[in-house]
C-alpha atoms as a PDB file:
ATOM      1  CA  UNK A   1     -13.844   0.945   4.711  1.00  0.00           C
ATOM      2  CA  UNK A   2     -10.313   0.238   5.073  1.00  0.00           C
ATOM      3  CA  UNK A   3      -8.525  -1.872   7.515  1.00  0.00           C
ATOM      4  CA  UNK A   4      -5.438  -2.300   9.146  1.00  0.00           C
ATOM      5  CA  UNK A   5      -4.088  -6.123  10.066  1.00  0.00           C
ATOM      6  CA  UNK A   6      -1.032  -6.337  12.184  1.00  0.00           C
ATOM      7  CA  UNK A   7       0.711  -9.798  12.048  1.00  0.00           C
ATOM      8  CA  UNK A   8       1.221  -9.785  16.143  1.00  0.00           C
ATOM      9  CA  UNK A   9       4.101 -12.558  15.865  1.00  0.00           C
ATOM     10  CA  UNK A  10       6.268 -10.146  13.737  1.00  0.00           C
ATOM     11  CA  UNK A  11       6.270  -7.105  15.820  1.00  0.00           C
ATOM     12  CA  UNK A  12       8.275  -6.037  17.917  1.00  0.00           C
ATOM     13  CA  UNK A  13       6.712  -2.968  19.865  1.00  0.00           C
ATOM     14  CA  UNK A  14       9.013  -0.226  18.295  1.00  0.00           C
ATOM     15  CA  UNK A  15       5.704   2.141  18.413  1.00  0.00           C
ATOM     16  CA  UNK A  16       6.768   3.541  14.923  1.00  0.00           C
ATOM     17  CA  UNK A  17       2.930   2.688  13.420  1.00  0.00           C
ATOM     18  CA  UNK A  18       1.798   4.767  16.491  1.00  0.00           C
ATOM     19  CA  UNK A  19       3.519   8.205  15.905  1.00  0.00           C
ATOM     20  CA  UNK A  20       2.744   7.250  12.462  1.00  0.00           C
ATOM     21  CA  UNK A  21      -0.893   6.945  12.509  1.00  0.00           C
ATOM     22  CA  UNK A  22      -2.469  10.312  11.790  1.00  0.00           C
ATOM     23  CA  UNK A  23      -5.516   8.977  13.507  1.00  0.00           C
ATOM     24  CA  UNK A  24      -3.468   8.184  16.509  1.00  0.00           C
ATOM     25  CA  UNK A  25      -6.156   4.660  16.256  1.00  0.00           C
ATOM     26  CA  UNK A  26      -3.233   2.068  16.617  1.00  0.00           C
ATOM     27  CA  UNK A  27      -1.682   1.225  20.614  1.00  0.00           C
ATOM     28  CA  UNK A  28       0.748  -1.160  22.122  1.00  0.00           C
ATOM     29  CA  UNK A  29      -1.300  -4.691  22.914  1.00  0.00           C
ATOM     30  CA  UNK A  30      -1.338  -5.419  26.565  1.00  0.00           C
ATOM     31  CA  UNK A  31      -0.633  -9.216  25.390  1.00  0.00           C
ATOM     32  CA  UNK A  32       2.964 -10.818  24.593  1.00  0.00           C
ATOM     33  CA  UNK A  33       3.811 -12.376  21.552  1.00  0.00           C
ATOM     34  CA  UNK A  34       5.629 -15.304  21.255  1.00  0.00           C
ATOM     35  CA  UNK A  35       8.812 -13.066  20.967  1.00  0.00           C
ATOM     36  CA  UNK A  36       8.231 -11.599  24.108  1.00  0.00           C
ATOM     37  CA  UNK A  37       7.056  -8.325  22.675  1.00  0.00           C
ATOM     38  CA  UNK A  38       3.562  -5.815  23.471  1.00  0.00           C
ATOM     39  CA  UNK A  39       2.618  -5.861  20.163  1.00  0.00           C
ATOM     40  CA  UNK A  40       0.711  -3.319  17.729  1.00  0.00           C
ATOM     41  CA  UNK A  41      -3.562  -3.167  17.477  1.00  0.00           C
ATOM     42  CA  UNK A  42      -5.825  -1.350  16.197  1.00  0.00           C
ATOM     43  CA  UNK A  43      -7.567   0.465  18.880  1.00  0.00           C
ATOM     44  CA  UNK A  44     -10.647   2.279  17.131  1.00  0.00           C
ATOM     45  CA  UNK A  45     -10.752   0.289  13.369  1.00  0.00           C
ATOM     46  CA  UNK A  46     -13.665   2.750  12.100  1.00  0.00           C
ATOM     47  CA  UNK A  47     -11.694   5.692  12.092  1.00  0.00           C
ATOM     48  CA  UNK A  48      -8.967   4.561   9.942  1.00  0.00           C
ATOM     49  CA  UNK A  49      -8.427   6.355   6.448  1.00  0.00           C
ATOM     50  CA  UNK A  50      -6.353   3.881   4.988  1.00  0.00           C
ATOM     51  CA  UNK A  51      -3.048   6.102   4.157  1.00  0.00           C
ATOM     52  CA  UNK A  52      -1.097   3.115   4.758  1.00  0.00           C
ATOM     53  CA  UNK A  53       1.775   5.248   7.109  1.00  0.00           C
ATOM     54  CA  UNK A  54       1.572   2.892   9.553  1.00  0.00           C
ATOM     55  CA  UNK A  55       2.896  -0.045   7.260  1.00  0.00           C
ATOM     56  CA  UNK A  56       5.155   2.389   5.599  1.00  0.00           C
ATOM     57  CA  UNK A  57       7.108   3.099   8.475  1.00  0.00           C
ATOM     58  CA  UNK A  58       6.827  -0.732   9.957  1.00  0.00           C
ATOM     59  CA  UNK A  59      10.645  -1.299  10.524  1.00  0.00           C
ATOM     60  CA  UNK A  60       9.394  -5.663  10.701  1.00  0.00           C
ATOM     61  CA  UNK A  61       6.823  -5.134   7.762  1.00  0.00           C
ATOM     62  CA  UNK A  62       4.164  -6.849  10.205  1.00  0.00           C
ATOM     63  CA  UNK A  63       1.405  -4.549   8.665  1.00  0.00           C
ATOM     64  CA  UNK A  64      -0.429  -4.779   6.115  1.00  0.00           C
ATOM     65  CA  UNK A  65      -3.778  -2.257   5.003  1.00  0.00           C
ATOM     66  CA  UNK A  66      -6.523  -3.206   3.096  1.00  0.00           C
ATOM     67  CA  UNK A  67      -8.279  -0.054   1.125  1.00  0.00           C
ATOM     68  CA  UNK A  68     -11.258  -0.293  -1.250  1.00  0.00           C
ATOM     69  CA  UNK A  69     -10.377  -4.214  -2.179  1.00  0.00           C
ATOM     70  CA  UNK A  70      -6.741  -3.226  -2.628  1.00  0.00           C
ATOM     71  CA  UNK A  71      -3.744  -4.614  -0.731  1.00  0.00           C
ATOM     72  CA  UNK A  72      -0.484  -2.199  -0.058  1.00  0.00           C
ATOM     73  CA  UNK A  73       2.323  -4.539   1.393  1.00  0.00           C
ATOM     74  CA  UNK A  74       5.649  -2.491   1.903  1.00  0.00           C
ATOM     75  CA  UNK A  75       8.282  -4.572   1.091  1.00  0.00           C
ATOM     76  CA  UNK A  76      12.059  -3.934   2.149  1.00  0.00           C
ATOM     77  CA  UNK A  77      14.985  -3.912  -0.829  1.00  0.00           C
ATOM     78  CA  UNK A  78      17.630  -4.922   0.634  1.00  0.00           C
END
Protein backbone atom coordinates (compact mmCIF):
# COMPACT_ATOMS: atom_id res chain seq x y z
CA UNK A 1 0.00 0.00 0.00
CA UNK A 2 1.58 3.22 -0.49
CA UNK A 3 2.14 6.00 1.87
CA UNK A 4 2.56 9.49 2.07
CA UNK A 5 5.07 11.11 4.96
CA UNK A 6 5.03 14.82 5.30
CA UNK A 7 8.11 16.25 7.16
CA UNK A 8 5.70 18.78 9.36
CA UNK A 9 8.84 21.11 10.25
CA UNK A 10 9.37 21.89 6.49
CA UNK A 11 6.00 22.96 5.46
CA UNK A 12 4.70 25.75 5.21
CA UNK A 13 0.80 25.41 4.62
CA UNK A 14 0.81 26.59 0.90
CA UNK A 15 -2.12 23.81 0.36
CA UNK A 16 -0.46 22.94 -3.07
CA UNK A 17 -0.37 18.87 -1.99
CA UNK A 18 -4.15 19.47 -1.34
CA UNK A 19 -5.46 20.65 -4.81
CA UNK A 20 -2.93 18.23 -5.84
CA UNK A 21 -4.12 15.12 -4.34
CA UNK A 22 -6.54 13.41 -6.69
CA UNK A 23 -7.87 11.66 -3.66
CA UNK A 24 -8.46 14.95 -2.03
CA UNK A 25 -6.92 12.51 1.34
CA UNK A 26 -4.30 15.20 2.45
CA UNK A 27 -5.67 18.58 4.87
CA UNK A 28 -4.09 21.43 6.66
CA UNK A 29 -2.98 20.07 10.43
CA UNK A 30 -4.81 21.90 13.11
CA UNK A 31 -1.23 21.90 14.97
CA UNK A 32 1.72 24.59 14.45
CA UNK A 33 5.01 23.76 13.53
CA UNK A 34 7.87 25.17 14.88
CA UNK A 35 7.73 27.76 11.97
CA UNK A 36 4.53 28.87 12.92
CA UNK A 37 2.78 27.13 10.08
CA UNK A 38 -0.74 24.53 9.90
CA UNK A 39 1.03 22.03 8.34
CA UNK A 40 0.13 19.16 5.70
CA UNK A 41 -1.42 15.35 6.92
CA UNK A 42 -2.69 12.76 5.62
CA UNK A 43 -6.27 12.63 6.44
CA UNK A 44 -7.56 9.09 5.15
CA UNK A 45 -3.87 7.08 4.46
CA UNK A 46 -5.83 3.93 2.92
CA UNK A 47 -7.07 5.62 0.07
CA UNK A 48 -3.92 6.87 -1.29
CA UNK A 49 -2.72 5.55 -4.84
CA UNK A 50 0.66 6.59 -4.58
CA UNK A 51 0.92 9.01 -7.84
CA UNK A 52 3.30 10.99 -5.96
CA UNK A 53 1.45 14.66 -7.15
CA UNK A 54 1.42 15.73 -3.93
CA UNK A 55 5.36 15.70 -3.56
CA UNK A 56 5.61 16.79 -7.09
CA UNK A 57 4.05 19.94 -6.62
CA UNK A 58 5.60 20.45 -2.84
CA UNK A 59 7.06 24.02 -3.40
CA UNK A 60 9.43 23.03 0.34
CA UNK A 61 9.96 19.32 -0.87
CA UNK A 62 8.58 18.28 2.73
CA UNK A 63 6.96 15.13 1.09
CA UNK A 64 8.04 12.25 0.41
CA UNK A 65 5.77 8.80 -0.94
CA UNK A 66 6.59 5.47 -0.41
CA UNK A 67 5.04 2.95 -3.27
CA UNK A 68 5.58 -0.82 -3.45
CA UNK A 69 9.16 -0.54 -1.41
CA UNK A 70 10.14 2.36 -3.65
CA UNK A 71 11.01 5.90 -2.56
CA UNK A 72 10.17 9.05 -5.07
CA UNK A 73 11.90 12.20 -3.47
CA UNK A 74 11.44 15.33 -5.83
CA UNK A 75 14.35 17.17 -5.68
CA UNK A 76 14.67 20.96 -6.83
CA UNK A 77 17.64 21.96 -9.59
CA UNK A 78 18.40 24.98 -8.91
Amino acid sequence: MPAIRVAGDKCKGCELCCVACPQKIIALSDEINTQGFRYARVVDAPRCIGCGLCAISCPDLAIEVYAEGTVYQFYSYH
